[in-house]
Protein backbone atom coordinates (compact mmCIF):
# COMPACT_ATOMS: atom_id res chain seq x y z
CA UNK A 1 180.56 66.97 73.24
CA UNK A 2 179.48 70.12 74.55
CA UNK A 3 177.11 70.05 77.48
CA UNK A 4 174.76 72.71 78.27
CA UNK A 5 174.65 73.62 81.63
CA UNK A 6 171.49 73.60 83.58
CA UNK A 7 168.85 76.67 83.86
CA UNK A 8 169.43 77.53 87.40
CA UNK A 9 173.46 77.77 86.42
CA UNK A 10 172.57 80.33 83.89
CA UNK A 11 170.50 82.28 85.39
CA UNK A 12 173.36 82.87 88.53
CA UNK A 13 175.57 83.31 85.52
CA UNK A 14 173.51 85.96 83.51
CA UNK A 15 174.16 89.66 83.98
CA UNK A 16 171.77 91.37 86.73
CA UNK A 17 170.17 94.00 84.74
CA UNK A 18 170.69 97.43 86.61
CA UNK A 19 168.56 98.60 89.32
CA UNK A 20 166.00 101.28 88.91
CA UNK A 21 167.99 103.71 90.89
CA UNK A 22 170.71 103.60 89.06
CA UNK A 23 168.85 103.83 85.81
CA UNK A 24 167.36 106.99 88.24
CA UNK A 25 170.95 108.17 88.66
CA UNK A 26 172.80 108.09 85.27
CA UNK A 27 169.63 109.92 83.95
CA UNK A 28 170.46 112.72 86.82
CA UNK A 29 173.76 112.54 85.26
CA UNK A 30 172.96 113.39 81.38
CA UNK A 31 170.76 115.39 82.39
CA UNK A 32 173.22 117.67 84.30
CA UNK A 33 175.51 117.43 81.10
CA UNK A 34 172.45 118.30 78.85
CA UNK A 35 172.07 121.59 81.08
CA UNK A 36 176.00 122.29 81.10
CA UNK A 37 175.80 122.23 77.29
CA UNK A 38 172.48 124.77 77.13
CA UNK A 39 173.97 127.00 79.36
CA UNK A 40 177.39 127.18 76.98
CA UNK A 41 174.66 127.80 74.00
CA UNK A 42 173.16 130.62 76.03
CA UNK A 43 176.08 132.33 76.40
CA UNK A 44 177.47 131.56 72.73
CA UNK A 45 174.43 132.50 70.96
CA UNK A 46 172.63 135.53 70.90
CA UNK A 47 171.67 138.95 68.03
CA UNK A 48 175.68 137.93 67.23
CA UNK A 49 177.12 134.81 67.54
CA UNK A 50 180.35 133.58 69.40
CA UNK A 51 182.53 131.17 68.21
CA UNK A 52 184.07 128.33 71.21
CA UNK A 53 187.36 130.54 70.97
CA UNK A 54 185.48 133.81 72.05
CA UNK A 55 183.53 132.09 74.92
CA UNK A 56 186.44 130.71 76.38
CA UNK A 57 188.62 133.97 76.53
CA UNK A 58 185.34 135.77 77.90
CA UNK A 59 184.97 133.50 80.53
CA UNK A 60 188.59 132.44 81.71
CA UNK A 61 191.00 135.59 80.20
CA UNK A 62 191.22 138.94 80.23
CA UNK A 63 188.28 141.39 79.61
CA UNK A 64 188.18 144.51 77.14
CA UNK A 65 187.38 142.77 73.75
CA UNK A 66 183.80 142.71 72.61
CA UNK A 67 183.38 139.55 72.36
CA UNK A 68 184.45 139.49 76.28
CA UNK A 69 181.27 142.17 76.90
CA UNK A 70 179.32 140.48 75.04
CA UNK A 71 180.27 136.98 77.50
CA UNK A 72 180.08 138.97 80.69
CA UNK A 73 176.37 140.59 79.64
CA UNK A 74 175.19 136.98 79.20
CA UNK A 75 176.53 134.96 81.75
CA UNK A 76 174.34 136.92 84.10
CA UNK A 77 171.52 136.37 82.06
CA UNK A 78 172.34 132.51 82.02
CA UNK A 79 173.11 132.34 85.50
CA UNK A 80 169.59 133.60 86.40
CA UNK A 81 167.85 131.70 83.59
CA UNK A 82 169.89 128.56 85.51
CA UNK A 83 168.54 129.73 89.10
CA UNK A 84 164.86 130.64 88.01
CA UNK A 85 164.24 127.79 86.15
CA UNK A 86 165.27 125.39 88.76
CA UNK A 87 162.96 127.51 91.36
CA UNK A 88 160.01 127.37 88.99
CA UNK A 89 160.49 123.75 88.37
CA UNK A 90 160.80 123.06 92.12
CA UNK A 91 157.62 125.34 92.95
CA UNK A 92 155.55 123.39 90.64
CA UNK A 93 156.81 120.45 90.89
CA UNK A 94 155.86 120.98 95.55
CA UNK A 95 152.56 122.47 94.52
CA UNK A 96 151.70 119.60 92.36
CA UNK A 97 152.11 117.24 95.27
CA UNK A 98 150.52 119.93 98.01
CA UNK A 99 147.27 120.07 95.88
CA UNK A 100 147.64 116.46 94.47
CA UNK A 101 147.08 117.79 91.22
CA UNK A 102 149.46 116.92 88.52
CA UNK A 103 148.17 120.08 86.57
CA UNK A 104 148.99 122.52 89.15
CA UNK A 105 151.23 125.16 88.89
CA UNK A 106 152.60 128.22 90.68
CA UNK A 107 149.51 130.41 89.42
CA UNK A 108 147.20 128.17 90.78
CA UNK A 109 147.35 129.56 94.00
CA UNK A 110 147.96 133.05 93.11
CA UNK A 111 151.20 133.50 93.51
CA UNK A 112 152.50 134.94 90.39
CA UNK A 113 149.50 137.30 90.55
CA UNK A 114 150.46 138.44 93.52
CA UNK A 115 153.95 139.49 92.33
CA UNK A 116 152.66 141.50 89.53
CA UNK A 117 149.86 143.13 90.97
CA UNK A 118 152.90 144.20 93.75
CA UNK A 119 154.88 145.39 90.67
CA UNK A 120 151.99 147.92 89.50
CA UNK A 121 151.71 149.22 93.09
CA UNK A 122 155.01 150.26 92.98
CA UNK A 123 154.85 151.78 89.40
CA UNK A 124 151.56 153.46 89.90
CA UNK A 125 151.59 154.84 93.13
CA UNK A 126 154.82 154.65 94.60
CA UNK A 127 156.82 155.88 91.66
CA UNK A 128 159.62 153.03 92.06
CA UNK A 129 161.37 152.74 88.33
CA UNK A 130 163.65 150.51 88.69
CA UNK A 131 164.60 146.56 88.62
CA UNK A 132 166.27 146.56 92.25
CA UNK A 133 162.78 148.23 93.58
CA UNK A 134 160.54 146.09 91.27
CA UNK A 135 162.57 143.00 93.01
CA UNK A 136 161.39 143.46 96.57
CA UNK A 137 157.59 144.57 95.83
CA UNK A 138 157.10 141.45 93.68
CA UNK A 139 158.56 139.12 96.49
CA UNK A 140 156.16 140.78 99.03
CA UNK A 141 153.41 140.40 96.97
CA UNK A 142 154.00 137.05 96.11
CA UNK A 143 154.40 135.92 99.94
CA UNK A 144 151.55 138.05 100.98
CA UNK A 145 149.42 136.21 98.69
CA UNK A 146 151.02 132.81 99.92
CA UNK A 147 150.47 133.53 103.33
CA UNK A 148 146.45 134.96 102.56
CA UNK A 149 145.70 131.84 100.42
CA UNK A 150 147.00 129.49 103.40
CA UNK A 151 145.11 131.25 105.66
CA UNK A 152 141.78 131.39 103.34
CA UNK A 153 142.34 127.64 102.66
CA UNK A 154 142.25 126.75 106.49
CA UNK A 155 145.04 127.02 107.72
CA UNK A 156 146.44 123.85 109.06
CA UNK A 157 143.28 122.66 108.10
CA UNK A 158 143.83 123.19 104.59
CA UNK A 159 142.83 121.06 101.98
CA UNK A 160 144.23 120.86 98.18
CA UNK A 161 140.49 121.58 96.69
CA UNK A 162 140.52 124.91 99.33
CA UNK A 163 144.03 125.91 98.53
CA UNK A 164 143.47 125.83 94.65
CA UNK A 165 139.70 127.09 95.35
CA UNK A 166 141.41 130.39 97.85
CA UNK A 167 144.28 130.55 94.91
CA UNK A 168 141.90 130.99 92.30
CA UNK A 169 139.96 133.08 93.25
CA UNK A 170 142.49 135.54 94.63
CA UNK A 171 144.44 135.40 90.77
CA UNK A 172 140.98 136.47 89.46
CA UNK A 173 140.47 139.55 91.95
CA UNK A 174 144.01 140.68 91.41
CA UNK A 175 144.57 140.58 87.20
CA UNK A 176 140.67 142.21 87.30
CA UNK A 177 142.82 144.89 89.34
CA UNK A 178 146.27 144.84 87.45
CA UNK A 179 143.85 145.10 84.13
CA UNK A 180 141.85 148.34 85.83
CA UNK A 181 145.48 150.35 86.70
CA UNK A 182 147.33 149.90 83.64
CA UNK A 183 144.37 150.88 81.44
CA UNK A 184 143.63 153.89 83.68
CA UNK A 185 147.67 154.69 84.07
CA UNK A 186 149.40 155.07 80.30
CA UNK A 187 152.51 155.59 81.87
CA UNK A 188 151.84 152.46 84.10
CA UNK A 189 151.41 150.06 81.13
CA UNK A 190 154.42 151.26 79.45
CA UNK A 191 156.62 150.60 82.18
CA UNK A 192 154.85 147.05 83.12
CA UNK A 193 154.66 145.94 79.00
CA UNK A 194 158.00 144.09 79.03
CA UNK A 195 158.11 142.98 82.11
CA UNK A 196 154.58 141.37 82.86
CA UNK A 197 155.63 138.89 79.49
CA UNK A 198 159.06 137.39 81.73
CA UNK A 199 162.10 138.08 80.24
CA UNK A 200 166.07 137.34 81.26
CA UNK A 201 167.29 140.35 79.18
CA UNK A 202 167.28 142.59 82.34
CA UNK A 203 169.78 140.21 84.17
CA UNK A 204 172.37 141.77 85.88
CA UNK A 205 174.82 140.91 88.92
CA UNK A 206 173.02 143.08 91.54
CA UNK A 207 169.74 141.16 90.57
CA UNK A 208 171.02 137.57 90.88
CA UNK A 209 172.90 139.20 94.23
CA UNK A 210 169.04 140.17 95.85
CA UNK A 211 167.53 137.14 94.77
CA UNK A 212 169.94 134.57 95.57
CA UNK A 213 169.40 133.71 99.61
CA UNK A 214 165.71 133.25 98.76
CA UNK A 215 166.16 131.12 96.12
CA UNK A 216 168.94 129.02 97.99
CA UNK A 217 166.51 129.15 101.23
CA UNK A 218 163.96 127.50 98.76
CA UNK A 219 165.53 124.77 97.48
CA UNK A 220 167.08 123.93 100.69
CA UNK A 221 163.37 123.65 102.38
CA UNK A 222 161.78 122.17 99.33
CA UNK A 223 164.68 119.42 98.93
CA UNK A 224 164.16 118.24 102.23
CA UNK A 225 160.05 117.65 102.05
CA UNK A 226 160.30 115.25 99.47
CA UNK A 227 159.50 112.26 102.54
CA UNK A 228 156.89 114.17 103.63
CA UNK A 229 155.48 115.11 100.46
CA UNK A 230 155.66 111.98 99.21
CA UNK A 231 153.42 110.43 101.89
CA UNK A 232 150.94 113.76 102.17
CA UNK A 233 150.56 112.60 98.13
CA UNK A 234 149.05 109.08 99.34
CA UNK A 235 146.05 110.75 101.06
CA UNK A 236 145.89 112.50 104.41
CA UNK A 237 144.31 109.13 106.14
CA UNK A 238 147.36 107.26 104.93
CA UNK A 239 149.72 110.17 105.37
CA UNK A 240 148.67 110.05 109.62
CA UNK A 241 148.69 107.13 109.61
CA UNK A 242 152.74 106.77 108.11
CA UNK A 243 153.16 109.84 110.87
CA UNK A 244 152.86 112.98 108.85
CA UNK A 245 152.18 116.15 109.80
CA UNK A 246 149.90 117.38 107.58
CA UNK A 247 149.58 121.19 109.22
CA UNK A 248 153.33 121.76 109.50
CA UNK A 249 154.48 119.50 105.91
CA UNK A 250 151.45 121.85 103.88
CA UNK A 251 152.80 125.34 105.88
CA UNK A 252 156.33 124.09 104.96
CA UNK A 253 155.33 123.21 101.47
CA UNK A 254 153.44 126.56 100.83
CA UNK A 255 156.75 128.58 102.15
CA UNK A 256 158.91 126.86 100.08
CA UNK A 257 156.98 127.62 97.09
CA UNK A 258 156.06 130.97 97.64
CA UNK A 259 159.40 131.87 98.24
CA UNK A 260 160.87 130.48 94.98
CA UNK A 261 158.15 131.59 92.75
CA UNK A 262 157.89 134.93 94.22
CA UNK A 263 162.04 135.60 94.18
CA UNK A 264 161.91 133.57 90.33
CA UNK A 265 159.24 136.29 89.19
CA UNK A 266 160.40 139.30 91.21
CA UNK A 267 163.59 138.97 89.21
CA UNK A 268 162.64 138.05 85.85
CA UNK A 269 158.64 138.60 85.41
CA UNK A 270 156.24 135.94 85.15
CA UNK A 271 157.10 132.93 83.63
CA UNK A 272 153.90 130.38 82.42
CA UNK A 273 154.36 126.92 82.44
CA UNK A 274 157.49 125.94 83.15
CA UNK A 275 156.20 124.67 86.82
CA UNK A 276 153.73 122.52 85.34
CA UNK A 277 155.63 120.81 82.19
CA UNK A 278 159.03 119.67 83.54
CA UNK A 279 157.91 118.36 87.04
CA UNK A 280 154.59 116.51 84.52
CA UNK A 281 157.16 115.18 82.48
CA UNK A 282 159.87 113.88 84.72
CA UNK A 283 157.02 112.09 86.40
CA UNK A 284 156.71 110.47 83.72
CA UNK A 285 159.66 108.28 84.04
CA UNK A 286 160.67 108.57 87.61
CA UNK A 287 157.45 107.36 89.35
CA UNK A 288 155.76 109.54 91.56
CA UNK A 289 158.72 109.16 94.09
CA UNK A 290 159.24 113.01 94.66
CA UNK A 291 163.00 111.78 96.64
CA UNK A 292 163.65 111.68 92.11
CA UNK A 293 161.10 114.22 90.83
CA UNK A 294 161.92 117.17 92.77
CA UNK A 295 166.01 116.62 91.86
CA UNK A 296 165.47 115.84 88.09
CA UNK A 297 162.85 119.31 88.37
CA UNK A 298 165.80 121.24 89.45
CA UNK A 299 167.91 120.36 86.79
CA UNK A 300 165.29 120.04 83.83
CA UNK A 301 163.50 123.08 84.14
CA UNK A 302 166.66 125.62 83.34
CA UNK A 303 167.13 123.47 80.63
CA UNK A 304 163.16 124.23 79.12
CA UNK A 305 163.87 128.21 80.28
CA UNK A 306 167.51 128.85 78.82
CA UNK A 307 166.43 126.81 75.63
CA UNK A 308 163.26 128.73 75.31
CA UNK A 309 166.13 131.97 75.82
CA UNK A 310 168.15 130.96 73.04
CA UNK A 311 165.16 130.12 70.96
CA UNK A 312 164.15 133.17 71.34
CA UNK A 313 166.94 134.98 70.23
CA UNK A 314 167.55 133.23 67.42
CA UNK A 315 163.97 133.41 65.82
CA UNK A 316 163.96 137.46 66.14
CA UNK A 317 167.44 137.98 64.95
CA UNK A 318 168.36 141.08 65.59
CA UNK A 319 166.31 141.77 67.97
CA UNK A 320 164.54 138.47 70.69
CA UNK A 321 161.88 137.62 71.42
CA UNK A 322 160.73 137.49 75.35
CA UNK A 323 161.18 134.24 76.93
CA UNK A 324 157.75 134.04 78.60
CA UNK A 325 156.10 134.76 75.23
CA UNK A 326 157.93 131.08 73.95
CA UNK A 327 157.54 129.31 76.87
CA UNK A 328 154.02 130.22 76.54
CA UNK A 329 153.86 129.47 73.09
CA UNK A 330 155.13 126.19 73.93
CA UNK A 331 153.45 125.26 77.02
CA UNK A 332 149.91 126.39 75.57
CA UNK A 333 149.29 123.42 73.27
CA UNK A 334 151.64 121.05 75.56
CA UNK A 335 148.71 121.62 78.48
CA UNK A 336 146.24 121.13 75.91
CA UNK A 337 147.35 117.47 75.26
CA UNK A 338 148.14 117.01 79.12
CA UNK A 339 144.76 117.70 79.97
CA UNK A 340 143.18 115.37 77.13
CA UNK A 341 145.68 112.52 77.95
CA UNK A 342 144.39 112.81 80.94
CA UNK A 343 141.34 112.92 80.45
CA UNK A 344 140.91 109.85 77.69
CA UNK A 345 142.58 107.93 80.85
CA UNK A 346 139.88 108.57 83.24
CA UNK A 347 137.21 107.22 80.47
């Protein structure tokens, strides 16, 4: 006669189901693999096609075969799809939290407009025509901006409304003035056409060589304000009063982003919304703990960019089309249903 045994022996008995943070974890995990395997479909695909074989010798073998050019030419172009994304993601995913607005992105506070408007400068008046010069004058324009928008916002005092408020309205004064030179300069708009819409086709190892300390710099800084972030995202009264320095975390936080968006953009152009749809989504499912948000941004957002590469390859065959032009594509209606989701849950 089989007994059953009582409740409080099964329930010691019974599996613990897994912890939140480790559920947190192994998604980390896949999604590293899922961005190892886009970055091996970046490199394999492309006008021609490479079969496992040819990516293999072009990566670990020999070079001279032109199937090994073709592997060389687009691991640079992956590698700095890999490093922008992640620094887009990361921008957007700090400026979110700075402005507590989960429909911020890097433009909001003027940052890629600052970049570009640099870019034109150059073109226009200084007569710089190439990448490595375009590289620096769109990361001093983008931190110029950064810094002018702190310092129109307040300051230490600064507020999210006056950041996005300062942000805004500097984006507005500087496309009014990007508009008025490239209509007024033919030669101007020609140069700027491709690379105002983003694009990785330009990569090359001097470029990812320029960018590369900013981008690391960062990460590094924006990494380590997830704590802080995470309690200047409760409110500023609850943020003192959990011992937050509002001032130095909102500096901190402004640096970090303007110094990945501006090196992202100074190498590859502006890119729209892919600082507002991964760090939206992978709130989604981690919780607004930004310790988990700012990690799974990092690894996510190449993932959206090198796709939205390949994509646009493929669709265009022989020739591409420009990455920002399909990230834009696809981030146009995707903010479109963020913002009515959102609102429908505030009725």
């Amino acid at each position: 006669m089989l007994v059953d045994s009582p409740p409080e022996q099964r329930a010691e008995t019974a599996p613990a189901p897994p912890s939140r943070k480790a559920v947190r974890a192994l998604g980390l995990l896949l999604s590293v693999a899922v961005l190892v395997l886009v970055a091996l479909a970046s490199i394999a695909i492309g006008a021609k096609a490479l079969s496992p074989d040819q990516v293999w010798h072009g990566l670990f073998h020999g070079r001279g075969t032109y199937g090994d050019v073709v592997v060389d030419e687009r691991l640079s172009r992956t590698v700095l799809g890999l490093l922008a994304g992640a620094a887009l993601g990361l921008s957007g995913a700090v400026l979110q939290a700075l402005t507590r607005n989960p429909l911020a992105d890097p433009g909001l506070l003027g940052i890629n407009a600052g970049a570009s408007a640099a870019v034109v400068t150059a073109i226009t008046y200084l007569g710089v025509t190439s990448l490595t010069g375009y590289v620096w004058f769109a990361f001093l324009g983008a931190a110029a901006v950064g810094a002018l928008v702190w310092f129109l916002g307040g300051s230490r005092g600064a507020t999210p409304v006056r950041l996005a408020l300062a942000g805004t309205a500097i984006s507005a004064a500087l496309y009014g003035y990007l508009q008025a030179v490239m209509i007024m300069d033919d030669a101007a708009l020609g140069k700027m056409r491709f690379w105002t819409v983003g694009s990785l086709a330009s990569a090359t190892n001097s470029t990812i060589l320029q960018v590369l300390p900013f981008l690391a710099a960062g990460m590094l800084l924006a990494l380590g304000l997830a704590r802080p972030l995470n309690a200047v995202a409760m409110g500023d009264d609850t943020a003192r009063a959990l011992g937050a320095h509002l001032g130095r975390t909102r500096a901190l936080a402004m640096l970090a982003a303007t110094v990945l968006c501006g090196a992202a953009t100074a190498a590859c152009g502006p890119i729209v919304f892919v600082g507002l749809m991964v760090p939206h989504v992978v709130r989604s499912f981690t919780g607004p703990d930004l310790r988990w948000i700012l990690p799974y941004a990092t690894v996510l957002s190449p993932v959206l960019l090198l796709g939205a590469d390949v994509l646009g390859r493929v669709v265009a065959r022989p020739s591409e089309l420009q990455v920002g032009i399909v990230t834009a594509l696809i981030g146009g209606p995707v903010f479109i249903f963020l913002v009515r989701r959102r609102r429908t849950a505030q009725l």
